[in-house]
PDB file of N, CA and C in Angstrom:
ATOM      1  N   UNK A   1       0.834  -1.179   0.000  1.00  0.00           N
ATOM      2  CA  UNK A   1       0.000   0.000   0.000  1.00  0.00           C
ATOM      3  C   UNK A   1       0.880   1.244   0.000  1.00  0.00           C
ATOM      4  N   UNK A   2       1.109   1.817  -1.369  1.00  0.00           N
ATOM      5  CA  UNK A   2       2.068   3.260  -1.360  1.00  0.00           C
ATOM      6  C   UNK A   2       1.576   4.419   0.077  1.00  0.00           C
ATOM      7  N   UNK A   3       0.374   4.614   0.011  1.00  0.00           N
ATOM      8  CA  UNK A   3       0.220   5.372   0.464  1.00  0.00           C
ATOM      9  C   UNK A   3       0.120   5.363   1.865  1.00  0.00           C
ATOM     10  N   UNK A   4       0.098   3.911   2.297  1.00  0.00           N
ATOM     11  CA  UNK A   4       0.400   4.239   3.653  1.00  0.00           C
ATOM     12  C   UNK A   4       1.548   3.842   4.021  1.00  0.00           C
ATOM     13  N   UNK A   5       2.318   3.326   3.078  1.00  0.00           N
ATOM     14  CA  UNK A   5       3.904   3.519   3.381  1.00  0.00           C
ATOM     15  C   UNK A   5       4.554   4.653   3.503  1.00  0.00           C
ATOM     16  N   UNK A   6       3.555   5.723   2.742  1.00  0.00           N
ATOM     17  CA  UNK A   6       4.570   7.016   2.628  1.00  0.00           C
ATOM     18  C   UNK A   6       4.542   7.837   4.072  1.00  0.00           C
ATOM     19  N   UNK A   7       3.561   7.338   5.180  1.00  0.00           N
ATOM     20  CA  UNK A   7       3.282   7.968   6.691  1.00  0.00           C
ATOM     21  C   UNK A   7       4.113   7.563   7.334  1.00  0.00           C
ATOM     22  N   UNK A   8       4.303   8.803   8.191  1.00  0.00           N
ATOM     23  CA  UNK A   8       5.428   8.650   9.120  1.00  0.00           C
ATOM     24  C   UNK A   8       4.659   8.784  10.436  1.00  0.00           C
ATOM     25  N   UNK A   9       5.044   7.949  10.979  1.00  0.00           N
ATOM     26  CA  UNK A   9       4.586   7.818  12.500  1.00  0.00           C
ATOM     27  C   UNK A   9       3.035   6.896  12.034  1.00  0.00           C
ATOM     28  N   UNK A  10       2.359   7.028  13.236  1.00  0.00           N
ATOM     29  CA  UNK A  10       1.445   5.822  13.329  1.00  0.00           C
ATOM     30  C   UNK A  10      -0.072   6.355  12.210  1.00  0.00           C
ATOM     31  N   UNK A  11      -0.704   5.454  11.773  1.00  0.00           N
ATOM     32  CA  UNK A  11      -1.410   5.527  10.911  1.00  0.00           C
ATOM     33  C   UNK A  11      -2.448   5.958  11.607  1.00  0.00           C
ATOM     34  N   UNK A  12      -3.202   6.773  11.612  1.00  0.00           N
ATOM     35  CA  UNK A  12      -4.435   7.369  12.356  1.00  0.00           C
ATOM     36  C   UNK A  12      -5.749   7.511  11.459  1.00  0.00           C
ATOM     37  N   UNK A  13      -7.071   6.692  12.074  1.00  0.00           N
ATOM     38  CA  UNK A  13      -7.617   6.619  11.275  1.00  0.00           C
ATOM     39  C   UNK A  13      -8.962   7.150  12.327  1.00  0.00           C
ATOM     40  N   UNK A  14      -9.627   7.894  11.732  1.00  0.00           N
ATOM     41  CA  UNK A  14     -10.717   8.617  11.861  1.00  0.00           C
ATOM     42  C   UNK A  14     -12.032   7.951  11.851  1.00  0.00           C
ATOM     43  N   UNK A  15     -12.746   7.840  12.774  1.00  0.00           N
ATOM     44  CA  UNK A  15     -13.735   6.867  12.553  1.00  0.00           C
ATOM     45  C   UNK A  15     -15.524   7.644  12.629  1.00  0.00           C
ATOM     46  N   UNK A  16     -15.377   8.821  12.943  1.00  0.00           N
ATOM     47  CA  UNK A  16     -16.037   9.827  13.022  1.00  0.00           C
ATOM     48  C   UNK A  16     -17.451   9.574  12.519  1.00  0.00           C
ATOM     49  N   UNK A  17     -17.239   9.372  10.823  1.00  0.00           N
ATOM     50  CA  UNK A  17     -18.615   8.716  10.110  1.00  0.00           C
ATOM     51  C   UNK A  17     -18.855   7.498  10.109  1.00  0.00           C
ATOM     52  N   UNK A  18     -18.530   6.716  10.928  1.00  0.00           N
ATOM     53  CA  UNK A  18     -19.103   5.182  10.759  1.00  0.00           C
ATOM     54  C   UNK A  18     -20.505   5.059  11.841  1.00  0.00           C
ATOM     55  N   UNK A  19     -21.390   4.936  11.672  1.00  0.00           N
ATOM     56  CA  UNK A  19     -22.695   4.652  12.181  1.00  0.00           C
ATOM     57  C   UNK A  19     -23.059   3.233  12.232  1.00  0.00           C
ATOM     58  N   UNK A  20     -22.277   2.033  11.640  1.00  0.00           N
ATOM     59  CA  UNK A  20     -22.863   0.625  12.257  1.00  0.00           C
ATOM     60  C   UNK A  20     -21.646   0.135  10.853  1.00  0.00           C
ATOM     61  N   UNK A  21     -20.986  -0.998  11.565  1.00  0.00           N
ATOM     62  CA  UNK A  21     -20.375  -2.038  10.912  1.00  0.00           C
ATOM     63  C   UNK A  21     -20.610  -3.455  10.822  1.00  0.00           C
ATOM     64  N   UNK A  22     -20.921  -4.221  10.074  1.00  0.00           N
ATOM     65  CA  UNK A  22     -21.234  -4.969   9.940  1.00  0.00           C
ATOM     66  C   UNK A  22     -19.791  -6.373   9.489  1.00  0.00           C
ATOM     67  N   UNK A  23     -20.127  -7.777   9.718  1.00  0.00           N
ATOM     68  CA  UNK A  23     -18.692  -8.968   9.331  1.00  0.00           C
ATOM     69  C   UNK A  23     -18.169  -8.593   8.275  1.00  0.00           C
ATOM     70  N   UNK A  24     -18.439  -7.979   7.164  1.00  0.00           N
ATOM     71  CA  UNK A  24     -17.718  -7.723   5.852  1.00  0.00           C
ATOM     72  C   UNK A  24     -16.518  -6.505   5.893  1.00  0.00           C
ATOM     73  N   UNK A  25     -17.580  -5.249   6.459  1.00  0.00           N
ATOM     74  CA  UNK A  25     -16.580  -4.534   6.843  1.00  0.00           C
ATOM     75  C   UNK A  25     -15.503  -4.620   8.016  1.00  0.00           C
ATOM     76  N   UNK A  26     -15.829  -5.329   8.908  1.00  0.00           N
ATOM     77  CA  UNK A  26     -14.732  -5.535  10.002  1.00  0.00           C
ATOM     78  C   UNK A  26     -13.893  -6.473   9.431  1.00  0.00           C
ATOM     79  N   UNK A  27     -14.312  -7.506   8.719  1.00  0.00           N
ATOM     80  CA  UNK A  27     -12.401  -8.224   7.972  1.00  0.00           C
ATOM     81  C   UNK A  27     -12.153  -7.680   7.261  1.00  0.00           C
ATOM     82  N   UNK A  28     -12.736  -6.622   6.485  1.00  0.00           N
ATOM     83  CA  UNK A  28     -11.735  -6.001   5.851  1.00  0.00           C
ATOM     84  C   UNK A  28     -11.109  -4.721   6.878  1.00  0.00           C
ATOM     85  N   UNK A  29     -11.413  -4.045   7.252  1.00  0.00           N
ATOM     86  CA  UNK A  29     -10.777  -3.805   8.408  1.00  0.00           C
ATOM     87  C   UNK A  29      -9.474  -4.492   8.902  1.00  0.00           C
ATOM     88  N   UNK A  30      -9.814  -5.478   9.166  1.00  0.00           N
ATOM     89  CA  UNK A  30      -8.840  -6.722  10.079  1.00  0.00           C
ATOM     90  C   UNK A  30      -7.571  -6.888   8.976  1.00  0.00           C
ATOM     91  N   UNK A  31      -8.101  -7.408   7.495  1.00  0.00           N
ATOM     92  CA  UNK A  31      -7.313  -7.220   6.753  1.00  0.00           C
ATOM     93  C   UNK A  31      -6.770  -6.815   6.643  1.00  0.00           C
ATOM     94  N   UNK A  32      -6.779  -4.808   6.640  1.00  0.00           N
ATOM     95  CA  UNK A  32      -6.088  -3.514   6.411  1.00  0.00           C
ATOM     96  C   UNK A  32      -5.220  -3.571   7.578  1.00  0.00           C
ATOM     97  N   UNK A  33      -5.783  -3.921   9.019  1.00  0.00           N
ATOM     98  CA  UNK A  33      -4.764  -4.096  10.115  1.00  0.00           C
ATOM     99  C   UNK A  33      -3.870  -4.636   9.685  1.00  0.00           C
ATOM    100  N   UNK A  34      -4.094  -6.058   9.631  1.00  0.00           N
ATOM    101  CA  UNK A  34      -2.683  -6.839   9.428  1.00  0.00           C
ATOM    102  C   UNK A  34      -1.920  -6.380   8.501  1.00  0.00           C
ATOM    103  N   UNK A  35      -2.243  -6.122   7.119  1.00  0.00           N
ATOM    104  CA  UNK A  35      -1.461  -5.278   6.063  1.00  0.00           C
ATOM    105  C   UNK A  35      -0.520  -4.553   6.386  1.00  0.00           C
ATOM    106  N   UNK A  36      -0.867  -3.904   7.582  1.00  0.00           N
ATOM    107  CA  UNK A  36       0.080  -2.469   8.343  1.00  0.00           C
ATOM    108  C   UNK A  36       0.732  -3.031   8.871  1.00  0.00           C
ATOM    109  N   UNK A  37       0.860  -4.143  10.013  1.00  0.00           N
ATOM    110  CA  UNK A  37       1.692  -4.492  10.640  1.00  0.00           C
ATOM    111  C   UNK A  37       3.065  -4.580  10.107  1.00  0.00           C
ATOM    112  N   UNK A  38       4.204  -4.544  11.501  1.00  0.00           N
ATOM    113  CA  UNK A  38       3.881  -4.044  12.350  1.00  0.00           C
ATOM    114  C   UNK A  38       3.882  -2.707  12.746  1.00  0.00           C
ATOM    115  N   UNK A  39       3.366  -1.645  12.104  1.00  0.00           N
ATOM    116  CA  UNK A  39       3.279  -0.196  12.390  1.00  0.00           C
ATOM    117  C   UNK A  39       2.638  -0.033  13.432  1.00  0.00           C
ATOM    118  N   UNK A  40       2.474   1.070  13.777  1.00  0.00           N
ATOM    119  CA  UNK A  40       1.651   1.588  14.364  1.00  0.00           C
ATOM    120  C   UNK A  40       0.281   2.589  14.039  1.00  0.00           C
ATOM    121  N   UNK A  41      -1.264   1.644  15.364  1.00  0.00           N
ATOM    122  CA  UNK A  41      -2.112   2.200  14.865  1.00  0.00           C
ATOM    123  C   UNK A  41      -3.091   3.430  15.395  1.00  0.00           C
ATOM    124  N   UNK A  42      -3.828   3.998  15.175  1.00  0.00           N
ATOM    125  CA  UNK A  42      -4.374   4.977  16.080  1.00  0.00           C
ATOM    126  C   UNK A  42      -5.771   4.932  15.271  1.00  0.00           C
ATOM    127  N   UNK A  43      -6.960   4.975  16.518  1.00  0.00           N
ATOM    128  CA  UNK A  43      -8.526   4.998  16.143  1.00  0.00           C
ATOM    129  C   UNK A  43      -8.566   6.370  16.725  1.00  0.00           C
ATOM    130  N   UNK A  44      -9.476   7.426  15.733  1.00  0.00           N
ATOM    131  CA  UNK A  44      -9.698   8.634  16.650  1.00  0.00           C
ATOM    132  C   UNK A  44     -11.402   8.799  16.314  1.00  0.00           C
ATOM    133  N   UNK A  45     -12.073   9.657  17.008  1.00  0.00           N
ATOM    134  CA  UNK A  45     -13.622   9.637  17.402  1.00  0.00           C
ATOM    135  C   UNK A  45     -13.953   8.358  16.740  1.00  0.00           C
ATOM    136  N   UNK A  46     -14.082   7.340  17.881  1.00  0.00           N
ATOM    137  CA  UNK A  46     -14.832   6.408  17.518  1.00  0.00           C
ATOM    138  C   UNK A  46     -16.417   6.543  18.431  1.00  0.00           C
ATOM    139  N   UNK A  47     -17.324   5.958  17.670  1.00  0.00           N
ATOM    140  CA  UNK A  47     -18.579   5.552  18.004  1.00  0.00           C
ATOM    141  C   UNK A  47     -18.737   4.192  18.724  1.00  0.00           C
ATOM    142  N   UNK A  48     -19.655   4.243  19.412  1.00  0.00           N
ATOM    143  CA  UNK A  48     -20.141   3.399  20.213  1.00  0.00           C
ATOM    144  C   UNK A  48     -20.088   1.591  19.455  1.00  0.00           C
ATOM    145  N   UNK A  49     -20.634   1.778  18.218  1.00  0.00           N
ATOM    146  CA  UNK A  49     -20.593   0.575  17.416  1.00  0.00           C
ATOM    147  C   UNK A  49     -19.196   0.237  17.043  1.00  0.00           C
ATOM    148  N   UNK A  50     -18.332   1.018  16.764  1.00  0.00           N
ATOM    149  CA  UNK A  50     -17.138  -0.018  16.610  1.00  0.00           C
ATOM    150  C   UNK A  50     -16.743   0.171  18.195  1.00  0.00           C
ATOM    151  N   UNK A  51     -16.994   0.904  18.972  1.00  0.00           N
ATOM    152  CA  UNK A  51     -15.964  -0.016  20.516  1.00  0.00           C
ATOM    153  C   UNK A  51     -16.748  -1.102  20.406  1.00  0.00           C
ATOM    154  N   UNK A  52     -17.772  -1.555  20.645  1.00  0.00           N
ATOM    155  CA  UNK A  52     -18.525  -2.760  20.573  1.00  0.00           C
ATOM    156  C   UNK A  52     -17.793  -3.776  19.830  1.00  0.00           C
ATOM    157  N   UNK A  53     -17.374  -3.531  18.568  1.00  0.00           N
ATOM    158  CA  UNK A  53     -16.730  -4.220  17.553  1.00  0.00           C
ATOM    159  C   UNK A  53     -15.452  -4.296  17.945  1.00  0.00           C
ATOM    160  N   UNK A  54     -14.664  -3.673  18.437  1.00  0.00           N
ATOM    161  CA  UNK A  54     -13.535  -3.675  19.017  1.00  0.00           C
ATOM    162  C   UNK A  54     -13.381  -4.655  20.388  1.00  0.00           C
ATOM    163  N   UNK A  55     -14.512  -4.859  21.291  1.00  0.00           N
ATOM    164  CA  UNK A  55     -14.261  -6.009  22.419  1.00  0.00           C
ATOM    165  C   UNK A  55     -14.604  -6.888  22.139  1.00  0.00           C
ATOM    166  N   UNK A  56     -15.014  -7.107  20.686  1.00  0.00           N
ATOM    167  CA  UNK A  56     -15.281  -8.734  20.154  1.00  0.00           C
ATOM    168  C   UNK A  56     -14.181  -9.192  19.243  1.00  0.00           C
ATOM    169  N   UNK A  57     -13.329  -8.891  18.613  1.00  0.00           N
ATOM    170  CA  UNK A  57     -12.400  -8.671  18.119  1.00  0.00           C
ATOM    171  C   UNK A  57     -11.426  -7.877  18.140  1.00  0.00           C
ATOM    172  N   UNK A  58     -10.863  -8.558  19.180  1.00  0.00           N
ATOM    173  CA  UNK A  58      -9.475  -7.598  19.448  1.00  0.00           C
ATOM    174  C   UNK A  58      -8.444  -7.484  18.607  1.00  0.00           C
ATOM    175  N   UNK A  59      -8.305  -8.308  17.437  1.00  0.00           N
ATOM    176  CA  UNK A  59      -6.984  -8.048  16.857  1.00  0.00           C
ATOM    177  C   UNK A  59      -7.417  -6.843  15.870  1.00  0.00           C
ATOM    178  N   UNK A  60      -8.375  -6.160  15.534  1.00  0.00           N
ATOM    179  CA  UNK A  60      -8.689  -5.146  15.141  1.00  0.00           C
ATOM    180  C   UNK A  60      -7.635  -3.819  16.277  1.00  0.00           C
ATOM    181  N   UNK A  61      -7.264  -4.017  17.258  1.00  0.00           N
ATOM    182  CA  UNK A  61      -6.518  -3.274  18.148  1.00  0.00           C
ATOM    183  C   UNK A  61      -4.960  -3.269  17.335  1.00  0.00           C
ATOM    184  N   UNK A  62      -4.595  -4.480  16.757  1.00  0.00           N
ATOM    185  CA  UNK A  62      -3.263  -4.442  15.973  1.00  0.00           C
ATOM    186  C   UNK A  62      -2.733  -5.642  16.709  1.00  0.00           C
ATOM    187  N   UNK A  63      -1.317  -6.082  16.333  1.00  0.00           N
ATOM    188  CA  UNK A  63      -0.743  -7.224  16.791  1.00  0.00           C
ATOM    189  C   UNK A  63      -0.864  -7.360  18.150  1.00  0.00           C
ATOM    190  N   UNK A  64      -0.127  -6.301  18.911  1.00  0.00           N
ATOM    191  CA  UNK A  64      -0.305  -6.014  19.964  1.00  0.00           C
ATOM    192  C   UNK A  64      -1.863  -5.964  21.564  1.00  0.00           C
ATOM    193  N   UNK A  65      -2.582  -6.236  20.467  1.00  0.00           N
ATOM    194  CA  UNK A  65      -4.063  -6.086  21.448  1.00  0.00           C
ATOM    195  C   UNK A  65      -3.618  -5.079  22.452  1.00  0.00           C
ATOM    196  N   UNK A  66      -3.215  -3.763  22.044  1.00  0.00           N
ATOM    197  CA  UNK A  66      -3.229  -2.536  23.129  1.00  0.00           C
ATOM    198  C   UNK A  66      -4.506  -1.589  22.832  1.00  0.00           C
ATOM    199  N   UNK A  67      -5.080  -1.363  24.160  1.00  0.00           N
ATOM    200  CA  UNK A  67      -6.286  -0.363  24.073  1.00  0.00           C
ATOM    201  C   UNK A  67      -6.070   0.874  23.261  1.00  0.00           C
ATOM    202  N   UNK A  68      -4.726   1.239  24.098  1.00  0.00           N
ATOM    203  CA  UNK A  68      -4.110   2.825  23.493  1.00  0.00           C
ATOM    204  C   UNK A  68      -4.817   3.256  22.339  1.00  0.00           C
ATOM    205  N   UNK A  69      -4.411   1.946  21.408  1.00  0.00           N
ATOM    206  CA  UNK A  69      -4.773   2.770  20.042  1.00  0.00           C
ATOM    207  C   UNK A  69      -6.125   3.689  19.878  1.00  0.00           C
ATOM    208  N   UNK A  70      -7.046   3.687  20.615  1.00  0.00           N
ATOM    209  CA  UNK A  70      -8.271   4.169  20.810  1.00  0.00           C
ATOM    210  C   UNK A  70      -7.923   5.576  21.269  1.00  0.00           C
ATOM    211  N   UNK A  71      -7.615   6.378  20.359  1.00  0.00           N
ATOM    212  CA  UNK A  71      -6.973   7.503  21.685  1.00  0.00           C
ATOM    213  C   UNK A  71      -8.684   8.585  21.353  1.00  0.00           C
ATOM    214  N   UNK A  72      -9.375   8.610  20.961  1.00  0.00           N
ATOM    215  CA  UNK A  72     -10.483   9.175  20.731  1.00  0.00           C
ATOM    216  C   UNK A  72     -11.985   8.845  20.509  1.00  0.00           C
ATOM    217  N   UNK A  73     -13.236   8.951  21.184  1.00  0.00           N
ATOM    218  CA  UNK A  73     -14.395   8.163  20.925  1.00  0.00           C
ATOM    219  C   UNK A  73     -15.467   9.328  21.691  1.00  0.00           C
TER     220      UNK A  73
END
């Protein structure tokens, strides 16, 4: 992925407009995680529906299963 090779420091991803996720979009999600590894990741304003999605699937957190990455909701 060029373009997220070309970021420096941790990949921060904005979750602001997501209103409900559903299994399709969370592996791909999961997908895009692992892709990155092992970088670093950052969730900012997340909604209620992906933390939900996030304590059912933790490797959506990154290799690491650290909360941190949640730095916004």
């Amino acid at each position: 992925m060029p373009a997220v090779d070309d970021i420096e420091g941790p990949v921060r991803i904005n979750m602001a407009g997501l209103k409900t996720i559903n299994s399709y979009g969370t592996r791909k999600l999961l997908g895009f995680v692992r892709s990155i590894a092992p970088r670093t990741l950052e969730y900012h304003e997340c909604p209620s529906a992906f933390i939900d999605t996030l304590n059912i699937v933790r490797d959506l957190l990154g290799e690491k299963h650290d909360p941190r990455v949640v730095v916004s909701y």
